[in-house]
C-alpha atoms as a PDB file:
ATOM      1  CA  UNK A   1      27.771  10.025 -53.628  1.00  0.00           C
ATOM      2  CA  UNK A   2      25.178  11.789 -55.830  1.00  0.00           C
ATOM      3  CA  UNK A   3      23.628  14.960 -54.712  1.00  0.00           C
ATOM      4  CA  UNK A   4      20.972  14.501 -52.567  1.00  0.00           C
ATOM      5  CA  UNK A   5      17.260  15.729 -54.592  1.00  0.00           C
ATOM      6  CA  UNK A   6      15.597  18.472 -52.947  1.00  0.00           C
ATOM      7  CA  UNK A   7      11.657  18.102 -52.049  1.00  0.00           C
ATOM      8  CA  UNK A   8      10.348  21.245 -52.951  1.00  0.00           C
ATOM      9  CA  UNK A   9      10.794  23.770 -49.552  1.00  0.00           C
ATOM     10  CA  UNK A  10      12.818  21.641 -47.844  1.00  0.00           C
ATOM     11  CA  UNK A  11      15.659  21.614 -45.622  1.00  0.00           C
ATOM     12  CA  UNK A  12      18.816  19.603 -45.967  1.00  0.00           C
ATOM     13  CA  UNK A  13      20.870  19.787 -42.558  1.00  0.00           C
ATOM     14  CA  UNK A  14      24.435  17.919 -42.262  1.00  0.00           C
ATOM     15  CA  UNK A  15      24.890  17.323 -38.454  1.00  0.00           C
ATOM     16  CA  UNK A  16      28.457  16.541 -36.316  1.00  0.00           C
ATOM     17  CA  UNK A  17      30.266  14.205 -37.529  1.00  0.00           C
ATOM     18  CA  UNK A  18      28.802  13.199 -40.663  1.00  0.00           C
ATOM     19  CA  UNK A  19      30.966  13.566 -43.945  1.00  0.00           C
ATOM     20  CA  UNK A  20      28.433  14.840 -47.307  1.00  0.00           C
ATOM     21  CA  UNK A  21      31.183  14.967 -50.331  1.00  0.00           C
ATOM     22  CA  UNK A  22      31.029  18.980 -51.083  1.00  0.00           C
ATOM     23  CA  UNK A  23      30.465  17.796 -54.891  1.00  0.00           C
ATOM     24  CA  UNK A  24      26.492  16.065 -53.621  1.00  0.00           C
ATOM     25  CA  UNK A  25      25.817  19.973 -52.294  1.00  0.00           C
ATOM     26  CA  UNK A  26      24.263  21.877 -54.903  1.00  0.00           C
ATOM     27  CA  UNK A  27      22.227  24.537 -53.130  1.00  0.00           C
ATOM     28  CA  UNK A  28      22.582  27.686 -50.802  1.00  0.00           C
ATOM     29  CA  UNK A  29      25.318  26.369 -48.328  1.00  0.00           C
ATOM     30  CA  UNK A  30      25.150  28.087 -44.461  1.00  0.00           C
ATOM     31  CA  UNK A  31      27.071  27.539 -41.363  1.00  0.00           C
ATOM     32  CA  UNK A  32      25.595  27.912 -38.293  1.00  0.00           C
ATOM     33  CA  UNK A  33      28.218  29.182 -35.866  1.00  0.00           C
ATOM     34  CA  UNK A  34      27.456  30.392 -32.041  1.00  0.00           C
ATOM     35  CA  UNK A  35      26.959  29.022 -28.761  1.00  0.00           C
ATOM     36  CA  UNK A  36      25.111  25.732 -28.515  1.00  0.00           C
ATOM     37  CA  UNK A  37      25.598  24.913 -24.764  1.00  0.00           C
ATOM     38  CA  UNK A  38      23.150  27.290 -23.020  1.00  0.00           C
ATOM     39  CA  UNK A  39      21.910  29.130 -26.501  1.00  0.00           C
ATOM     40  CA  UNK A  40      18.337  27.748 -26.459  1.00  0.00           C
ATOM     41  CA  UNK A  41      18.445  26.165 -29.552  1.00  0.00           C
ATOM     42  CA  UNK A  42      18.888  29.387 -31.835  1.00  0.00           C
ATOM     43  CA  UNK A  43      19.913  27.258 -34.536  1.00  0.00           C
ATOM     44  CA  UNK A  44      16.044  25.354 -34.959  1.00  0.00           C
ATOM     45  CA  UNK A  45      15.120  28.532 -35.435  1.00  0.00           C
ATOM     46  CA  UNK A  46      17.428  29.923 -37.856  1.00  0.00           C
ATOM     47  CA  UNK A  47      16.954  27.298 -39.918  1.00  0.00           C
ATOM     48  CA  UNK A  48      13.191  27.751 -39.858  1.00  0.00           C
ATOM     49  CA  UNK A  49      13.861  30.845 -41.143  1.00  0.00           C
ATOM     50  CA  UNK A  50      16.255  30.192 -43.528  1.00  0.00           C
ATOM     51  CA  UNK A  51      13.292  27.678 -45.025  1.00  0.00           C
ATOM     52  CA  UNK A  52      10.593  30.329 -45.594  1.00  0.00           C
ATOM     53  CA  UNK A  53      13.426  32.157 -47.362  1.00  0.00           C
ATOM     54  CA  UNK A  54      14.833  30.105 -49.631  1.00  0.00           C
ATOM     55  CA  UNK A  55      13.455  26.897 -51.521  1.00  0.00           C
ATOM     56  CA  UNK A  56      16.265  24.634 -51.088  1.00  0.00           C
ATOM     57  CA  UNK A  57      19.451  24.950 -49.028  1.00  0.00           C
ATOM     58  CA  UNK A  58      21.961  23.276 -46.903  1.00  0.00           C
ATOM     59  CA  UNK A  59      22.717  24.243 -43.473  1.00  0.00           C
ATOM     60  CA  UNK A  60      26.240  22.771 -41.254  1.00  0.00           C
ATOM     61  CA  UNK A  61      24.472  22.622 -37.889  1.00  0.00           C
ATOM     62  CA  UNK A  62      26.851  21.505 -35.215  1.00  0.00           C
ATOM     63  CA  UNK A  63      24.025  20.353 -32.976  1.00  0.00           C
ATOM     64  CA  UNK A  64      23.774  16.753 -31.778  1.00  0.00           C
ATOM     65  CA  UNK A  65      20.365  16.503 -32.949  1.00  0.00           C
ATOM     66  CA  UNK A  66      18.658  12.694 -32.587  1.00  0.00           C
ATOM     67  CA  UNK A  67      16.435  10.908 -33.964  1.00  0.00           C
ATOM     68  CA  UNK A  68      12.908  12.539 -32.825  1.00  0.00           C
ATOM     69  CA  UNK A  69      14.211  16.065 -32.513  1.00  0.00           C
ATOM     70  CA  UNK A  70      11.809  18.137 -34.965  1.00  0.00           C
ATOM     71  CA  UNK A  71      15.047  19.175 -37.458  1.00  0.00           C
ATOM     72  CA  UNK A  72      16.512  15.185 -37.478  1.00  0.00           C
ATOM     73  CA  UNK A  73      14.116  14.530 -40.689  1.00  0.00           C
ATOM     74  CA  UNK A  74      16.018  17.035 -42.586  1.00  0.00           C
ATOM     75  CA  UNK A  75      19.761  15.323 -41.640  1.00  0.00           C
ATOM     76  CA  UNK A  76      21.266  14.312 -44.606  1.00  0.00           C
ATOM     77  CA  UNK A  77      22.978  10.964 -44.307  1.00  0.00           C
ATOM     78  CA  UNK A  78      26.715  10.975 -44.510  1.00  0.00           C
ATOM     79  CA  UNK A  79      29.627   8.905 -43.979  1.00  0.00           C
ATOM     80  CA  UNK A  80      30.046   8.717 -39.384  1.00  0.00           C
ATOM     81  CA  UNK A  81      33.759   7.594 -40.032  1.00  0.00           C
ATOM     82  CA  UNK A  82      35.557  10.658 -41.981  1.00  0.00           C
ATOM     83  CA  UNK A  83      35.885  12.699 -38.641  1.00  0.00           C
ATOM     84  CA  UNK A  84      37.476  11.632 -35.720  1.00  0.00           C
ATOM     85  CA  UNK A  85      36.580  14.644 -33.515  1.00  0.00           C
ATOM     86  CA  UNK A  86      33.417  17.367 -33.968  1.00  0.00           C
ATOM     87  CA  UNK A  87      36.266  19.997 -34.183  1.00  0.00           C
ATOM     88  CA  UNK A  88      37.621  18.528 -37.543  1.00  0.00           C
ATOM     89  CA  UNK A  89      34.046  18.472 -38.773  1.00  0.00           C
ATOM     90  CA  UNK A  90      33.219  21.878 -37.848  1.00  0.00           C
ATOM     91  CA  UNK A  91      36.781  22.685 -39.078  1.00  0.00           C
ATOM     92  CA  UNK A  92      36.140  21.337 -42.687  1.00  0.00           C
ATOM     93  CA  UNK A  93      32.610  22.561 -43.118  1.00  0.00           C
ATOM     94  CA  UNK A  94      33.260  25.929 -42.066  1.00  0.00           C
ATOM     95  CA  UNK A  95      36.359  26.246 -44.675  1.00  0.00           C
ATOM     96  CA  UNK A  96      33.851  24.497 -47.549  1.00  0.00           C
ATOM     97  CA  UNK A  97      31.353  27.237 -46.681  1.00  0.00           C
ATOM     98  CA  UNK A  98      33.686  29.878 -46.530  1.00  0.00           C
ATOM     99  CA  UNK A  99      34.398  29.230 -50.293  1.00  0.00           C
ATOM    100  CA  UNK A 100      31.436  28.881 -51.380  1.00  0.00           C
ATOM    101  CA  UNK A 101      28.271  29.795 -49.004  1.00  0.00           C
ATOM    102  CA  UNK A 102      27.430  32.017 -46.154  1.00  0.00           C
ATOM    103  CA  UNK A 103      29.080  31.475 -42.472  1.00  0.00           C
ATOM    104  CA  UNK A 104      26.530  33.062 -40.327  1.00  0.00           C
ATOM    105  CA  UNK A 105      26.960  33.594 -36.386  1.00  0.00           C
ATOM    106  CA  UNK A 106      24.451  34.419 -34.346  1.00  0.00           C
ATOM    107  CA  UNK A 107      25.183  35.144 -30.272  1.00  0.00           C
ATOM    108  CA  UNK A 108      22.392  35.119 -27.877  1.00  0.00           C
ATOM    109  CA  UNK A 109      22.468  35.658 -24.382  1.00  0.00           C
ATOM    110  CA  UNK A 110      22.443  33.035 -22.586  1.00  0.00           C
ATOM    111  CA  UNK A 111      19.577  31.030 -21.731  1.00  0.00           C
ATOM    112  CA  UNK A 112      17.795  31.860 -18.084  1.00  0.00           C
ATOM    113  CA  UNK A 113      15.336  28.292 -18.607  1.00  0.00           C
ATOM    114  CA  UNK A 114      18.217  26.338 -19.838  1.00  0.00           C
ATOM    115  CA  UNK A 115      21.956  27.768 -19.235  1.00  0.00           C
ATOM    116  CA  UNK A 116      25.355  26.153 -20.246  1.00  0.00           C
ATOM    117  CA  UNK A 117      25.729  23.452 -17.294  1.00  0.00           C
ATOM    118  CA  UNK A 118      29.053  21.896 -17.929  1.00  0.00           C
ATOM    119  CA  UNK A 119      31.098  23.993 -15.771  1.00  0.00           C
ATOM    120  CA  UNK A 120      32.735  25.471 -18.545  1.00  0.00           C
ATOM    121  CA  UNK A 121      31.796  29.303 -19.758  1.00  0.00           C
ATOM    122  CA  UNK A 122      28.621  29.968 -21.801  1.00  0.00           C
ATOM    123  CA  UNK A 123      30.192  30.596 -25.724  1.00  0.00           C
ATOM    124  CA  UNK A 124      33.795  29.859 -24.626  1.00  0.00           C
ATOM    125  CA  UNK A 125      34.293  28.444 -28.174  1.00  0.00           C
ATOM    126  CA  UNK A 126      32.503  30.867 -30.016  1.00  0.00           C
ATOM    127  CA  UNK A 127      35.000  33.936 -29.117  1.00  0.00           C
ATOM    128  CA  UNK A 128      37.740  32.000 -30.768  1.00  0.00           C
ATOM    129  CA  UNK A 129      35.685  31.045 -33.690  1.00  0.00           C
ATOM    130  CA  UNK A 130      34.723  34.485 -34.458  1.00  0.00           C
ATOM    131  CA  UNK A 131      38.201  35.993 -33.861  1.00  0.00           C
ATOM    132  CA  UNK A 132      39.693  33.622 -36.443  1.00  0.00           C
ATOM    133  CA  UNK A 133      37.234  34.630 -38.821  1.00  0.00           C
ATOM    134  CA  UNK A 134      36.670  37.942 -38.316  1.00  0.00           C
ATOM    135  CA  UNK A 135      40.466  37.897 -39.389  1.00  0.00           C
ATOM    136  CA  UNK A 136      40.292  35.346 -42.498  1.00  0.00           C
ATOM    137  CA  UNK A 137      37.942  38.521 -43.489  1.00  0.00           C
ATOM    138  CA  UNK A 138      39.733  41.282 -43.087  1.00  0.00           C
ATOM    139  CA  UNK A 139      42.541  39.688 -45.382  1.00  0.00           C
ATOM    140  CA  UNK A 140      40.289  37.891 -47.434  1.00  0.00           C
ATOM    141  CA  UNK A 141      36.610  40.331 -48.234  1.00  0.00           C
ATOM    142  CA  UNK A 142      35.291  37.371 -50.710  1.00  0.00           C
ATOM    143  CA  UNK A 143      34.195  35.495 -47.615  1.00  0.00           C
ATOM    144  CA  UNK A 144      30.063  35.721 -46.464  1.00  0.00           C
ATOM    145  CA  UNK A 145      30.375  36.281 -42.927  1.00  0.00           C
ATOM    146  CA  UNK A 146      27.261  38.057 -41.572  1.00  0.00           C
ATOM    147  CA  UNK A 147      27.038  38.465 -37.411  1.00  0.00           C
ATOM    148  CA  UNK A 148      24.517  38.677 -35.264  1.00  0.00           C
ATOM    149  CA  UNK A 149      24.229  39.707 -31.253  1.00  0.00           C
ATOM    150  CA  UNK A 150      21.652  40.248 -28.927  1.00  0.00           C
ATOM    151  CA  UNK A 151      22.356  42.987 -26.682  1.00  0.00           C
ATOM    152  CA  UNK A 152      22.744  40.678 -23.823  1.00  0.00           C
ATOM    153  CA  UNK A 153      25.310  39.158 -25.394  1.00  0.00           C
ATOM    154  CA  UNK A 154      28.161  39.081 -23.043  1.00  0.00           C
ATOM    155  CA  UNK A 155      30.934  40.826 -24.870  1.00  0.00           C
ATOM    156  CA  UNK A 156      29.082  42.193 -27.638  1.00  0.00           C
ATOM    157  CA  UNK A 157      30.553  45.238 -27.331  1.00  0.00           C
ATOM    158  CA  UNK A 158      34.077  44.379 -26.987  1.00  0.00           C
ATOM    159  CA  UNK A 159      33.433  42.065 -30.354  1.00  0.00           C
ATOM    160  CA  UNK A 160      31.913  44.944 -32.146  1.00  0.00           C
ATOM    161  CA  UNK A 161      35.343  46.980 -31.398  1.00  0.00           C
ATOM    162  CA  UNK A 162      37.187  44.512 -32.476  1.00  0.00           C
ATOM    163  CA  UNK A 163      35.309  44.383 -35.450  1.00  0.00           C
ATOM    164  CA  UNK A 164      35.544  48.064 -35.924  1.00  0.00           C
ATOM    165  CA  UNK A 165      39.233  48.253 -35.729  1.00  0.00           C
ATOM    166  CA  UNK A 166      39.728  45.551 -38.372  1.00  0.00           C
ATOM    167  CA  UNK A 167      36.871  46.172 -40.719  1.00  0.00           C
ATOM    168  CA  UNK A 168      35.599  49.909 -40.006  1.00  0.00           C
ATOM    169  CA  UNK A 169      32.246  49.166 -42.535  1.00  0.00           C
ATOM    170  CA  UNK A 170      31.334  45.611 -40.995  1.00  0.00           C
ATOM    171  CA  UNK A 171      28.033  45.416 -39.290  1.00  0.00           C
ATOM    172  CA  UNK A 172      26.684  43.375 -36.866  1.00  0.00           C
ATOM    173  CA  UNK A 173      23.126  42.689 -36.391  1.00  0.00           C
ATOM    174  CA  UNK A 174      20.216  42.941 -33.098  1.00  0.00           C
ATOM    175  CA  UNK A 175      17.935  40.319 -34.438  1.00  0.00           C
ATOM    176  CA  UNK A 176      18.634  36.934 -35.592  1.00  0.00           C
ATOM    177  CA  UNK A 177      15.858  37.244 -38.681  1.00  0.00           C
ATOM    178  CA  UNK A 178      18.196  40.205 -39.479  1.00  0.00           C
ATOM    179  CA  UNK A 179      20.912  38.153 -39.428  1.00  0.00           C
ATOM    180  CA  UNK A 180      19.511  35.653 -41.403  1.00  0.00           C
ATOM    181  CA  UNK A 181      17.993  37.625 -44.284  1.00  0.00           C
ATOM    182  CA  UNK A 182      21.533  39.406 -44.635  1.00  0.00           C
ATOM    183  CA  UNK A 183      23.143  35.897 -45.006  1.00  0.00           C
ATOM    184  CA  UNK A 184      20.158  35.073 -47.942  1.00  0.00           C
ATOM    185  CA  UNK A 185      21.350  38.357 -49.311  1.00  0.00           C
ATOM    186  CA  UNK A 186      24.850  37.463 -49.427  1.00  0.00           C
ATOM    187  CA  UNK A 187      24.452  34.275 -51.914  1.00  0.00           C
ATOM    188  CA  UNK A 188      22.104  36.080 -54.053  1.00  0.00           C
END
């Protein structure tokens, strides 16, 4: 597969499950990591801001966004049969950015209008994620991670400690356009 051509300011989003060959990315390269379930759909706007940033870029959104969802026209079509589950999709992506682009995770409270309704606990995945990198770090400072939290963040504090304790200079950030221009920063 040949890299995909960029329209000038635009977009290129790869969504769950589909497989772009690493070698077809040839721009800014971001991982959007942080509760989906009952987040309010942080990650539209993250990339919109990523966009009046930066010319051209790829974001790893693990959204299920569809067809007629306002960020589906920026999906960049991929091989549907290289992943058998979403976890070994986010798995590869977030190693691929790791080594060469910007994981960024951004932790809102959870939403009043539209909570996680599953059953299961608002960000249960996330905690994992960003213990596992938040060590890959701290024995490995080449890696882009830049973290964001709102203050309603369940746990915010207790992740910030944790932080603390393994990487006394990392910071983490109130506002997700924070967050965002740090991880522009971080490839430039």
């Amino acid at each position: 597969m040949k890299a995909v051509p960029f329209k000038e300011n635009e977009m290129r989003i790869i969504l769950p499950k589909s497989f772009v060959p690493l070698e077809a990315i040839n721009g800014p390269f971001f991982y959007l990591a942080g509760p989906v379930l009952g987040g309010d759909g942080w990650q539209q706007d993250a990339c919109w801001m990523l966009d009046r940033k930066l010319k051209e870029f790829y974001a790893v959104v693990p959204c299920r966004w569809l067809q007629g969802s306002p960020m589906f026209p920026f999906n960049v079509q991929g091989r549907q049969d290289q992943f058998d589950r979403q976890t070994h999709w986010e798995h590869f992506y977030l190693q691929a950015v790791a080594a060469r682009g910007c994981i960024v995770f951004w932790l809102p409270g959870e939403s009043k209008r539209n909570p996680r309704q599953d059953g299961s606990p608002y960000a249960r995945d996330t905690y994992g994620e960003l213990g596992y990198w938040r060590a890959k770090l701290s024995h490995n400072p080449a890696i882009r991670l830049v973290v964001g939290a709102e203050e309603g963040f369940l746990g915010r504090s207790q992740i910030a400690r944790n932080f603390e304790l393994d990487l006394p200079k990392f910071t983490i950030y109130s506002s997700l356009q924070e967050t965002i221009e740090v991880a522009v920063n971080s490839l430039r």
